[in-house]
Structure formats: structure tokens, C-alpha cells
Protein backbone atom coordinates (compact mmCIF):
# COMPACT_ATOMS: atom_id res chain seq x y z
CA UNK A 1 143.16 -48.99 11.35
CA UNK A 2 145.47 -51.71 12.71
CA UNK A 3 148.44 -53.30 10.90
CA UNK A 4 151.09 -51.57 8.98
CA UNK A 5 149.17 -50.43 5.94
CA UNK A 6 147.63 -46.91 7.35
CA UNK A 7 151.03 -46.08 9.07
CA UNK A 8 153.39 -46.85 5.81
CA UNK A 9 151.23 -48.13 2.90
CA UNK A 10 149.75 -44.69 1.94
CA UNK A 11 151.05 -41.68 1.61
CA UNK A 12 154.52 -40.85 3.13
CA UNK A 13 154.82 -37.37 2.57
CA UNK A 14 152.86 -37.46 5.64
CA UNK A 15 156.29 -37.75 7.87
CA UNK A 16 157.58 -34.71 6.02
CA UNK A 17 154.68 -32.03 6.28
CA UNK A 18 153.08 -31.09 9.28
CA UNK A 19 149.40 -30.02 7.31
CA UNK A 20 149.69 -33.77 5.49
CA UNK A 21 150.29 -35.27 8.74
CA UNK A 22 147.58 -33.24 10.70
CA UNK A 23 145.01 -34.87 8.37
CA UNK A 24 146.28 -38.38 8.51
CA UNK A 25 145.53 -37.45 12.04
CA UNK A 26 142.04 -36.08 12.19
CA UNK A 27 140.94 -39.30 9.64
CA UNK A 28 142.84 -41.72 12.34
CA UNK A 29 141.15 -39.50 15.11
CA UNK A 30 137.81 -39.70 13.98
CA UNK A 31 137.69 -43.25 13.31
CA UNK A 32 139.43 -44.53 16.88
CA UNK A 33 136.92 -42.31 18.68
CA UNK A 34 134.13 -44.15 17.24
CA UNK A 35 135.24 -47.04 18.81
CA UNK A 36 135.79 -45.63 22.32
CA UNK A 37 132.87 -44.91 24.19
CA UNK A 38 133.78 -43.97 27.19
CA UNK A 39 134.68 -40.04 26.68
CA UNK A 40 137.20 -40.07 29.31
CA UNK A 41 139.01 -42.94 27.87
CA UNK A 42 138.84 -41.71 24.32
CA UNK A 43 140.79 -38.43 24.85
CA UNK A 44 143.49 -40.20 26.61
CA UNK A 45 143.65 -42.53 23.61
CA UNK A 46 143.63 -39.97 20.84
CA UNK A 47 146.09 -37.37 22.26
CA UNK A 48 147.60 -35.13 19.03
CA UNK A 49 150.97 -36.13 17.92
CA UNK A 50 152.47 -36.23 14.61
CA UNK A 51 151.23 -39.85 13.93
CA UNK A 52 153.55 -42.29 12.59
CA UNK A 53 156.33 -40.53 14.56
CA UNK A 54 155.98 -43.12 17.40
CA UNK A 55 155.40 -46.65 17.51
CA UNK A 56 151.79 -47.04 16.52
CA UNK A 57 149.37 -50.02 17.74
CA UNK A 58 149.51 -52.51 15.39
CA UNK A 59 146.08 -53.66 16.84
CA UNK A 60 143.16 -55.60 15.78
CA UNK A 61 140.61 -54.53 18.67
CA UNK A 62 142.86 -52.53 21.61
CA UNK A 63 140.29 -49.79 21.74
CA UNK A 64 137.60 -51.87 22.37
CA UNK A 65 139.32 -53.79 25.11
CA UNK A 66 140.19 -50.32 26.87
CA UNK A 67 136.67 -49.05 26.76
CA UNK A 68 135.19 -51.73 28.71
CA UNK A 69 133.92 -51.42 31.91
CA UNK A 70 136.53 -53.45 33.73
CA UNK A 71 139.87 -51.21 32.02
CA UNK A 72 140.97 -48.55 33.82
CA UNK A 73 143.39 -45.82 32.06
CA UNK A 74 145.38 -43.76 34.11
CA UNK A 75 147.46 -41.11 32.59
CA UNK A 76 150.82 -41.45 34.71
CA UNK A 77 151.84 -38.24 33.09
CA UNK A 78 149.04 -35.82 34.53
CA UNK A 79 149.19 -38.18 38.10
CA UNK A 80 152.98 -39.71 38.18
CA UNK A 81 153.52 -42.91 39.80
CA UNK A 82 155.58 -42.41 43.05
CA UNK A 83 156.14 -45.42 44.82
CA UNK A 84 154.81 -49.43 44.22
CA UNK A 85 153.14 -50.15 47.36
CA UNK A 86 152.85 -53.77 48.78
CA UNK A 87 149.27 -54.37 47.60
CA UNK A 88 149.96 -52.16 44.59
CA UNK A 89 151.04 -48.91 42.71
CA UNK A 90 150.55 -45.76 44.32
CA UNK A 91 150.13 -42.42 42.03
CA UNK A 92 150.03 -38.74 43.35
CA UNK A 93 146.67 -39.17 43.06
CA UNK A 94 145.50 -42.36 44.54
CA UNK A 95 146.61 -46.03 45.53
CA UNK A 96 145.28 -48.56 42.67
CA UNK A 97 145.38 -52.24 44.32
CA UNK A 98 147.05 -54.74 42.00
CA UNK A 99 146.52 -58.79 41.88
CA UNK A 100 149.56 -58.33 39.52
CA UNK A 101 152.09 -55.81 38.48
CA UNK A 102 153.93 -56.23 34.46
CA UNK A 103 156.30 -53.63 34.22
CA UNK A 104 156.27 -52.30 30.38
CA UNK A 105 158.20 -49.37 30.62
CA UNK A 106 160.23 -49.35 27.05
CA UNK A 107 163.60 -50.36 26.24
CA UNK A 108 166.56 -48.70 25.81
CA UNK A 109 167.48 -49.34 21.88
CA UNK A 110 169.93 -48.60 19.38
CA UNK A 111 173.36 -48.09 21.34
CA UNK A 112 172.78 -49.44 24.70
CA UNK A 113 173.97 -53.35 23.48
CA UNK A 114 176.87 -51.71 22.26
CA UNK A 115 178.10 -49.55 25.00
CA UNK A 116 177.41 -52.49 27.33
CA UNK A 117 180.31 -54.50 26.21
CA UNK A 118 183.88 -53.56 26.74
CA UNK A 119 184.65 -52.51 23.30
CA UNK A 120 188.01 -50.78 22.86
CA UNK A 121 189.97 -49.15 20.04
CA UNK A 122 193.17 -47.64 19.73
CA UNK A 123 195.35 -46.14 22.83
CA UNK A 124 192.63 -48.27 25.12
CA UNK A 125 189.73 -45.98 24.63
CA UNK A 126 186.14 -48.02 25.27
CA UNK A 127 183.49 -47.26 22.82
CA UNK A 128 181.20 -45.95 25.70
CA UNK A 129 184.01 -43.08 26.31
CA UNK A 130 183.94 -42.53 22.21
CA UNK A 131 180.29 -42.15 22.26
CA UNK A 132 180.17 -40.13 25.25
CA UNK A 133 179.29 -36.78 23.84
CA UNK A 134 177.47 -38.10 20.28
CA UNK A 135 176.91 -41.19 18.57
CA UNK A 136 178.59 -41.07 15.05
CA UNK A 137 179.72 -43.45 12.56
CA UNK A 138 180.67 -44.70 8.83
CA UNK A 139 177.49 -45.82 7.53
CA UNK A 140 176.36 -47.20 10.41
CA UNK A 141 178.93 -50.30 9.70
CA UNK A 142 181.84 -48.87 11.35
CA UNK A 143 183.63 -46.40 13.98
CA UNK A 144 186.61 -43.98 13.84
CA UNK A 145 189.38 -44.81 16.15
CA UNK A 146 188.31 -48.33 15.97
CA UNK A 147 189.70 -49.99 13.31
CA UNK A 148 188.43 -53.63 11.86
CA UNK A 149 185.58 -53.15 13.51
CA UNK A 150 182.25 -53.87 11.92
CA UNK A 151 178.75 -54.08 13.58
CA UNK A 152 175.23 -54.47 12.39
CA UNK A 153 171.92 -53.40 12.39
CA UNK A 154 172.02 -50.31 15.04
CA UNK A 155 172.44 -46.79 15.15
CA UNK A 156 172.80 -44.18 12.38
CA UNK A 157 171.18 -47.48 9.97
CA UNK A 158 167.73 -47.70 8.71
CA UNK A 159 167.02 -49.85 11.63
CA UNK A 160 163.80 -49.27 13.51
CA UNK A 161 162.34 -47.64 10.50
CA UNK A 162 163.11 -50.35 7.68
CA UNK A 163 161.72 -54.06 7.54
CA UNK A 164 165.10 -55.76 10.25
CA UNK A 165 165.93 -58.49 7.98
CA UNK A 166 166.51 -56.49 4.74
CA UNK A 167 167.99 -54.30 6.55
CA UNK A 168 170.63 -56.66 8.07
CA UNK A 169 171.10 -58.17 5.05
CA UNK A 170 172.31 -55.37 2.77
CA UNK A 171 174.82 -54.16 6.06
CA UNK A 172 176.12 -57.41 5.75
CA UNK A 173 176.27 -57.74 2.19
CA UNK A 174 178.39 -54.78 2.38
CA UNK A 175 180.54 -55.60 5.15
CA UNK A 176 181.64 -59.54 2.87
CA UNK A 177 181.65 -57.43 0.08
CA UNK A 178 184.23 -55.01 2.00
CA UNK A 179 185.75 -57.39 3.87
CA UNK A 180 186.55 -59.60 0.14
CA UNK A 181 188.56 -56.30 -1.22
CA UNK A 182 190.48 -56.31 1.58
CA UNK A 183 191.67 -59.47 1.86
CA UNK A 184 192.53 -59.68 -1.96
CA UNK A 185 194.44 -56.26 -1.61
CA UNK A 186 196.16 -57.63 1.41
CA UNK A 187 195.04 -54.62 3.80
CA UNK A 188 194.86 -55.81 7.34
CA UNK A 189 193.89 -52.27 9.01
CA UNK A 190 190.66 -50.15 8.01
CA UNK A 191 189.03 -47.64 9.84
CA UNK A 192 186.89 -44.32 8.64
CA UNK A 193 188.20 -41.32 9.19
CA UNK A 194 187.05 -38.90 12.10
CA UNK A 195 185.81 -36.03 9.40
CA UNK A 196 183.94 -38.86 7.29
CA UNK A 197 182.03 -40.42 10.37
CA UNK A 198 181.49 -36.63 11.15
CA UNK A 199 180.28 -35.62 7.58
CA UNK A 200 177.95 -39.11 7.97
CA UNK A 201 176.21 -38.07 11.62
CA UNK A 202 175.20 -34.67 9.48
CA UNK A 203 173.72 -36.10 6.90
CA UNK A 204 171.78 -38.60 9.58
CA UNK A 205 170.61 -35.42 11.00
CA UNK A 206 169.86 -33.64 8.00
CA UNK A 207 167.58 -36.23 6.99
CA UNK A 208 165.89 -37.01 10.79
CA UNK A 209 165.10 -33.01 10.43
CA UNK A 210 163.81 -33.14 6.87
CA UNK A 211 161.07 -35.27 8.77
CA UNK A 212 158.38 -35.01 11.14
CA UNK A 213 160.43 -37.31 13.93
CA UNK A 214 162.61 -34.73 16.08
CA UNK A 215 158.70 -32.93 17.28
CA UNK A 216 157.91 -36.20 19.02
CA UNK A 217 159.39 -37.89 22.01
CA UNK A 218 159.60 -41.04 20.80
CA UNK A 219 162.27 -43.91 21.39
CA UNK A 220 163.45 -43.82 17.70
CA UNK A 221 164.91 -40.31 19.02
CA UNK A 222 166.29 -41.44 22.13
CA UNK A 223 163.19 -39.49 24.22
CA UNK A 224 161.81 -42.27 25.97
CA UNK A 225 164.88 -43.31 28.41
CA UNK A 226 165.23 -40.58 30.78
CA UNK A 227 169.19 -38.82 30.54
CA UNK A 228 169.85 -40.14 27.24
CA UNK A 229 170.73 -38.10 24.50
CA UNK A 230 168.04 -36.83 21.98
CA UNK A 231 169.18 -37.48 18.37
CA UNK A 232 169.05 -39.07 15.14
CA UNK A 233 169.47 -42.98 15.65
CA UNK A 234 168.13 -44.01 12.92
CA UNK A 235 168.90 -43.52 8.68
CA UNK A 236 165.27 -41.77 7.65
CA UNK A 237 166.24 -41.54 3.85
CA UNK A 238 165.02 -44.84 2.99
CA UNK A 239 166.66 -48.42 2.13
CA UNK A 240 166.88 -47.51 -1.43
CA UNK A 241 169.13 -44.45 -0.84
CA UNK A 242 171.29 -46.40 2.38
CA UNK A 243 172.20 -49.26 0.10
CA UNK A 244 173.18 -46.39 -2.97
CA UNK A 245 175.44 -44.79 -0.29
CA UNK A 246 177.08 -47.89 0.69
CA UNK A 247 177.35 -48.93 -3.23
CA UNK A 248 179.09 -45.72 -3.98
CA UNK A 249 181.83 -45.84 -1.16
CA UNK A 250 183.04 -49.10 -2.32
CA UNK A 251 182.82 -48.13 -5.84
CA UNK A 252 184.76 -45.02 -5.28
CA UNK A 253 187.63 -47.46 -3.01
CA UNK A 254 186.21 -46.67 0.36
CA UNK A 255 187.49 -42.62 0.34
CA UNK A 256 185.97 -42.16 3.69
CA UNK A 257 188.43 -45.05 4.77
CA UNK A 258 192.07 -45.38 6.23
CA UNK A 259 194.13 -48.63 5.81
CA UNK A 260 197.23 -49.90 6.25
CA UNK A 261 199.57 -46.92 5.11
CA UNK A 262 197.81 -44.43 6.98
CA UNK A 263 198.61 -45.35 10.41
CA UNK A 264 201.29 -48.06 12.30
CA UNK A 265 200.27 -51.55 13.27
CA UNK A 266 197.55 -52.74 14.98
CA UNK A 267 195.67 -55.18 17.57
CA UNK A 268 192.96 -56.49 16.31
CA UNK A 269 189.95 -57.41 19.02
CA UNK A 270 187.54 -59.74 18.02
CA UNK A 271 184.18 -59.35 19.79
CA UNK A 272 181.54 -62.17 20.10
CA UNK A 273 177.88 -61.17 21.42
CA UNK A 274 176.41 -64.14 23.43
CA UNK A 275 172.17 -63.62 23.07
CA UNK A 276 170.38 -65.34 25.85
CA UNK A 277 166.67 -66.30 24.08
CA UNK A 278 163.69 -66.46 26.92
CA UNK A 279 160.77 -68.56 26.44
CA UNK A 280 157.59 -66.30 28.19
């Protein structure tokens, strides 16, 4: 049951109906329990969710390593953790004594490497400020009120649901592609419009609700980080149909787009991201 084939190699109309999905379920249910023993340990494991609408284990023997005798699952849920004690972690239930402590308690994804750096369009605004109430942009390539400015792979793209590298490769085949007219027309400014990066955050909606995703609290909706907004961060129509929307609003001269005509001159800010790669 491991790997990626049972989550996206068989049927995908299970993400879109609840009574497909509920039998995906049951067949996944049925065949984890037999691996779990312990009975305690096996409801924990199989709690009901629409599955595929959260990161699955990609696992080759996880259940069997949590039912033996020396695992422990606590459900930090029904008995919260309140404090990490100096010999351990202490829940409202009991104190569990540690050797050692790994802290794996998710990531914030698809906005927060963004809004970390001091991004700013025109009249000063930061992107953080632009974002504040929503997230919304032009194909997930670009931002209104920030003109020139391109970025990759993150929000509002196929992203966490699509294969990264194709993904980042037909963004950026679209952004040299872009980037080519413009030079030979000579624009220098180009920014979407506020109503097009509107009419694109419905349509990412549209689609995230066409799906089983918004019923689970999973990171792909922006559930797991406490005070962050719950929406749509990803594109859930596909690859296919992302790269036939960006094909169209270049072949129809970027209509969704402003250039140089449309508004006075411009500074253009060039931002670099510095990654930092960690050896564990």
C-alpha cells in the first residue's frame, strides 16, 4: 500500500466524490489493519479522512514498526502536549521520559518563503501587506501591483500536487517565453491586472472545491500552521489544463496583462533568494 501508485495511479475520481473516496478508504482500511496488531494502535493509525487529501505514508513497513512492542503512539490531539520537561515531554495526561526529543511538527509551505523577504511593489507596499487578507495571483507566475515580477513554483501553481520538476519547468518555460515577447516588443513594465489576478484566485477556488481537499485539514490548505489562512494554495485542475491556461494568455497577447502604456515609469527590484543546503 506504500509508494505513489494506490494514492495517484488508480482511479482519481476518488478526490472528487465522497462515496468513491469512502471505498478507496475501507480497501486501504482493511488492509493497514491487518498489519497492526495491537488494537489500540490500529485505530489511531486508520482514523477516517478523505484519503489522498493529506500527505499519505509513502511507506514500505511503518505499520509494522509502530505495532511493536517497544513504539508507543500517543494521540497529542485527545491528550495535548503542554510543556517539554527536562527529562522529557509532558502531556495532559502523563510525563513520557525522553533519551531524545526530534521535533517534526510540519512546515509552513507555499507563501511563507515569499512573505519572508522584503518584497515591494509600487508606492512601497511589501508583498506581506498585499497578501495580508488573501493570497492571489496571475497564474501563479506573477502579482498585481508588482510589476516585472516573476516567481516560481508556489502558491495558486500545481505545486504540492504535481511531480516539482515538471512543474517548475513549464512556469519557467513560460516566464522565457514571456519574458522573449517582451524584450522584442521593447516593453519594459508588465504587471496583471487586479480583476485578472482576482478572476484567477476564483477559478483556484473553484477547482480546490470541485475536490475532496477543503474537508480535510491538511497543509496543502493551509490547516496545519495554526493562524494561517485556510485556502486554495495549490492549482487542483491538473498540469495538462495549467500549461493550456498559460498557452492561451500568451497566445491571446497576455489580456490579463498591463505594460508600458498603461501606467508611468517604473523601478524595477531585482530579488535574489540565497538557499542554505544542510547536510543531516
Amino acid at each position: 500500500m506504500g509508494g505513489l501508485h494506490y494514492w495517484l495511479a488508480d482511479y482519481l475520481d476518488r478526490f472528487l466524490g465522497q462515496a468513491c473516496n469512502d471505498e478507496a478508504y475501507a480497501f486501504w482500511r482493511k488492509k493497514v489493519c491487518e498489519r497492526v496488531k495491537d488494537p489500540m494502535k490500529r485505530e489511531l493509525l486508520v482514523q477516517a479522512y478523505p484519503i489522498g487529501c493529506k500527505n499519505p505514508s509513502l511507506e514500505e513497513n511503518f505499520y509494522e514498526v509502530c505495532d511493536r512492542d517497544n513504539i508507543d503512539i500517543v494521540d497529542v490531539k485527545a491528550t495535548p502536549i503542554l510543556e517539554v520537561t527536562p527529562t522529557g515531554v509532558k502531556t495532559s495526561a502523563k510525563e513520557i521520559d525522553l533519551d531524545i526529543l526530534i521535533f517534526a511538527t510540519g512546515w509552513n509551505s507555499h507563501i511563507e518563503s515569499i512573505l519572508d523577504i522584503d518584497i515591494r511593489g509600487w508606492d512601497g507596499e511589501t508583498i506581506k501587506d498585499h497578501w495580508g487578507g488573501k493570497t492571489a495571483s496571475r497564474h501563479s507566475s506573477t502579482v498585481d501591483n508588482f510589476p516585472n515580477f516573476f516567481f516560481l513554483y508556489g502558491s495558486q501553481a500545481p505545486t504540492a500536487l504535481c511531480n516539482g520538476p515538471s512543474c517548475a519547468e513549464v512556469q519557467g518555460a513560460w516566464v522565457v517565453k514571456t519574458l522573449d515577447r517582451l524584450r522584442q516588443k521593447g516593453i519594459t513594465k508588465f504587471i496583471p491586472t487586479t480583476q485578472a489576478t482576482q478572476a484567477f484566485k476564483d477559478h483556484i477556488e473553484e477547482l480546490s472545491r470541485a475536490t475532496l481537499l477543503p474537508k480535510v485539514a491538511s497543509f496543502w490548505m493551509g490547516a496545519n500552521i495554526p493562524g494561517k489562512r485556510v485556502e486554495a494554495y495549490n492549482y487542483s485542475g491538473g498540469l495538462k489544463r495549467y500549461k493550456e491556461e498559460l498557452a492561451e494568455e500568451a497566445d491571446r497577447g497576455y489580456p490579463g496583462f498591463l505594460r508600458d502604456a498603461d501606467r508611468g515609469g517604473i523601478n524595477i527590484q531585482v530579488v535574489v533568494w540565497k538557499c542554505k543546503i544542510v547536510q543531516l
